[in-house]
Protein backbone atom coordinates (compact mmCIF):
# COMPACT_ATOMS: atom_id res chain seq x y z
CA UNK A 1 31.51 -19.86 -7.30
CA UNK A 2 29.43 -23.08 -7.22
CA UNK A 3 25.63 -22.02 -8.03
CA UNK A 4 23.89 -25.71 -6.96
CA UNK A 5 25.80 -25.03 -3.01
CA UNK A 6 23.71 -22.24 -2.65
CA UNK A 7 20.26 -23.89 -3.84
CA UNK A 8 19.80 -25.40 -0.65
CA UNK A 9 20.46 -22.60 1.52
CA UNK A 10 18.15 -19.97 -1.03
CA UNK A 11 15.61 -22.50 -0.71
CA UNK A 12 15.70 -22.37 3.46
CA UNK A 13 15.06 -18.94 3.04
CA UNK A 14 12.52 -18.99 0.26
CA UNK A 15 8.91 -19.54 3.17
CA UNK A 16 10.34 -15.96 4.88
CA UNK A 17 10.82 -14.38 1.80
CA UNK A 18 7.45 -15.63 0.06
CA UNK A 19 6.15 -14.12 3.85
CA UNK A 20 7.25 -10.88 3.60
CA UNK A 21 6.19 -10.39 -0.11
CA UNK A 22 3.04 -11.47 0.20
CA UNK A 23 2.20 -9.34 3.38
CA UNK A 24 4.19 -6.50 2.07
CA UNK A 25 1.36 -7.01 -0.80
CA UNK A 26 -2.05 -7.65 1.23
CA UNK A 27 -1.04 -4.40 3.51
CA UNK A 28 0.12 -2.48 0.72
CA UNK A 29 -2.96 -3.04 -1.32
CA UNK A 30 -4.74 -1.78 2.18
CA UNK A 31 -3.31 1.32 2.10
CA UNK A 32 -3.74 1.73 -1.70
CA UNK A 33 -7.66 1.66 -0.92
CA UNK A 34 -7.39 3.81 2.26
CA UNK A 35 -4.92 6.31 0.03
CA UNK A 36 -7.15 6.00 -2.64
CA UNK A 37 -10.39 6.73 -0.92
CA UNK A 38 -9.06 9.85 1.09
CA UNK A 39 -7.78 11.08 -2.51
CA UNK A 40 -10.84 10.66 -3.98
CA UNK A 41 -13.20 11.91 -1.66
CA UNK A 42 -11.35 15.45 -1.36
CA UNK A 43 -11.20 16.28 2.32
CA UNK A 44 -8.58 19.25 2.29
CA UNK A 45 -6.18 18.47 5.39
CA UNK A 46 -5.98 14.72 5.04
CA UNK A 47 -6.09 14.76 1.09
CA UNK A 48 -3.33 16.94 1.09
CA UNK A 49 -1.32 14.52 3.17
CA UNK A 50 -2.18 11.73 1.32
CA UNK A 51 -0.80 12.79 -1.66
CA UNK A 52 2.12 13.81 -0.14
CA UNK A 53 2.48 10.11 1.19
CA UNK A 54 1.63 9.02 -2.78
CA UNK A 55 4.33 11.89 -3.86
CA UNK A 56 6.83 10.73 -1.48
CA UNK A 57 6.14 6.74 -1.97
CA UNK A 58 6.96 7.04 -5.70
CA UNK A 59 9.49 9.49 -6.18
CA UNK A 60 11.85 7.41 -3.73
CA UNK A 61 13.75 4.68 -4.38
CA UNK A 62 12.44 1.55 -2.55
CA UNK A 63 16.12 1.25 -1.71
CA UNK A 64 16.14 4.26 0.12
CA UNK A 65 12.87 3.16 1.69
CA UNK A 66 13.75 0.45 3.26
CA UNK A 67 17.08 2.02 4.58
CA UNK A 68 14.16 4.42 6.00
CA UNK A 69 12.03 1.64 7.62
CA UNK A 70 15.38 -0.02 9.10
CA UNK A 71 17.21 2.70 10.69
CA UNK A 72 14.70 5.05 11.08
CA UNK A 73 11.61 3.33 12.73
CA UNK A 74 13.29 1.87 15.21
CA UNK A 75 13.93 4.97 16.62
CA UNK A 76 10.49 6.42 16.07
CA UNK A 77 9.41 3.05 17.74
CA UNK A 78 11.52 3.55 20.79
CA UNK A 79 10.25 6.66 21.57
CA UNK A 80 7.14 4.82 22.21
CA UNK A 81 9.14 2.72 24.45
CA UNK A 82 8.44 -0.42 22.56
CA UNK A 83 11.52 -0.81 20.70
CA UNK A 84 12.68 -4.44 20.77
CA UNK A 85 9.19 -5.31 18.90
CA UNK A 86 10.80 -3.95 15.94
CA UNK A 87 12.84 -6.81 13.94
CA UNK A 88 14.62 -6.65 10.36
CA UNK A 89 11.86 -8.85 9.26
CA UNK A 90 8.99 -6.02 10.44
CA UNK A 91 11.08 -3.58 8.97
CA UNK A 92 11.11 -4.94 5.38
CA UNK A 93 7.54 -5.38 5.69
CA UNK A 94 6.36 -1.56 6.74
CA UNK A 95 8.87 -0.36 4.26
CA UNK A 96 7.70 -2.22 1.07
CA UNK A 97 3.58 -1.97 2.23
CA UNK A 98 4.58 1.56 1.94
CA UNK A 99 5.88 1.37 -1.47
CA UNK A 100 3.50 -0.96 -2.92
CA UNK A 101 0.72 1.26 -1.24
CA UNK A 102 1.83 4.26 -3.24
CA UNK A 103 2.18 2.83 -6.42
CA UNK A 104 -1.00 0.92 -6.52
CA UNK A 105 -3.00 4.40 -5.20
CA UNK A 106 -2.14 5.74 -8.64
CA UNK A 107 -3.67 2.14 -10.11
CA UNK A 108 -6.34 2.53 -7.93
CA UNK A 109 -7.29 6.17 -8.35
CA UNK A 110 -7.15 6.32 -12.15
CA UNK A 111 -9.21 2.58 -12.38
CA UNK A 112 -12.15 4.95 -10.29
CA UNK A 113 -12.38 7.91 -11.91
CA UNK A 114 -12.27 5.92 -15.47
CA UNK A 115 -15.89 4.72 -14.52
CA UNK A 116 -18.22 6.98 -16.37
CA UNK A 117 -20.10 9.67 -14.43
CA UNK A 118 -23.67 8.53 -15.27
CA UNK A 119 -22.70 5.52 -13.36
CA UNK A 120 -21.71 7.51 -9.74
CA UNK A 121 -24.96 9.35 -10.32
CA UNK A 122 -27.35 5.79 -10.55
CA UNK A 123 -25.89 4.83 -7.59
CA UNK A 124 -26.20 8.04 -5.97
CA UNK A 125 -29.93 7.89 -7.42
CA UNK A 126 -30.31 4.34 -5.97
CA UNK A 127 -29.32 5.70 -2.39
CA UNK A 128 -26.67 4.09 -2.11
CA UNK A 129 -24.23 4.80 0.74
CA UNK A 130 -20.31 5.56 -0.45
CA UNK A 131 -19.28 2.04 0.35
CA UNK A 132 -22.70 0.43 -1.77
CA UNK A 133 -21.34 2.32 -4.15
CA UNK A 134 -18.15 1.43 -4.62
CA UNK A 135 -18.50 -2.51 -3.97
CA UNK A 136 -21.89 -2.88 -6.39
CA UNK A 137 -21.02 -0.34 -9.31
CA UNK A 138 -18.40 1.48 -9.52
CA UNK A 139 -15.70 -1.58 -8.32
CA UNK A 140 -16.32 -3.87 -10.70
CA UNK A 141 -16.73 -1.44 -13.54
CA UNK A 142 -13.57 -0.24 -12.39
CA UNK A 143 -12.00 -3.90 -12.29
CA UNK A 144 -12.79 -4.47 -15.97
């Protein structure tokens, strides 16, 4: 098989796949900080389910994930009665948000709680509100 005959037609395809990935990593990085603040903050029904999402998100195969967000969400989605919104191109980008959302909630998570206590408890002297909090002292300590 000639390699240089199929430059041309991987490069067609390179803007959709540079699409997906990079949406599949903005929404994924979304739900990392929604996962990660609903972990964090301990409320006992939704916690639970969020680390079941977390569990679930990176014990399976992204392979099998994807089979998941093909086959199987089009048929959640018609139930809704919606279901020729849902393309191969949607699908690959719910199924690998999810992925990349549970793996970086367990960068995310780790990055927080690695910020010393005596630095929650100046911000929470300093009144600051959850979300002062995490964007002004405990974020970028967490960053670095």
């Amino acid at each position: 098989m000639d390699v240089s005959a199929m430059i041309p037609e991987l490069l067609s395809a390179l803007p959709l796949t540079l699409a997906i990935t990079f949406t599949a990593m903005l929404v994924g990085f979304c739900l990392a900080l929604v996962a990660t603040t609903l972990r964090i903050r301990r409320i006992p029904v939704v916690s639970h389910l969020t680390d079941l999402y977390v569990s679930y998100a990176r014990s399976v195969p992204v392979v099998l994930q994807l089979f998941v967000a093909f086959y199987g969400l089009p048929l959640l989605v018609a139930l809704f009665g919606s279901a020729d919104f849902f393309s191969p191109t949607i699908a690959a980008m719910v199924g690998l948000s999810f992925y990349h959302g549970g793996y970086l909630s367990e960068v995310l998570r780790p990055a927080y709680l690695a910020v010393d206590r005596g630095q929650h408890d100046a911000a929470d002297s300093l009144g600051y509100t959850f979300r002062q909090k995490i964007t002004r002292v405990v974020g970028p300590q967490a960053v670095h």
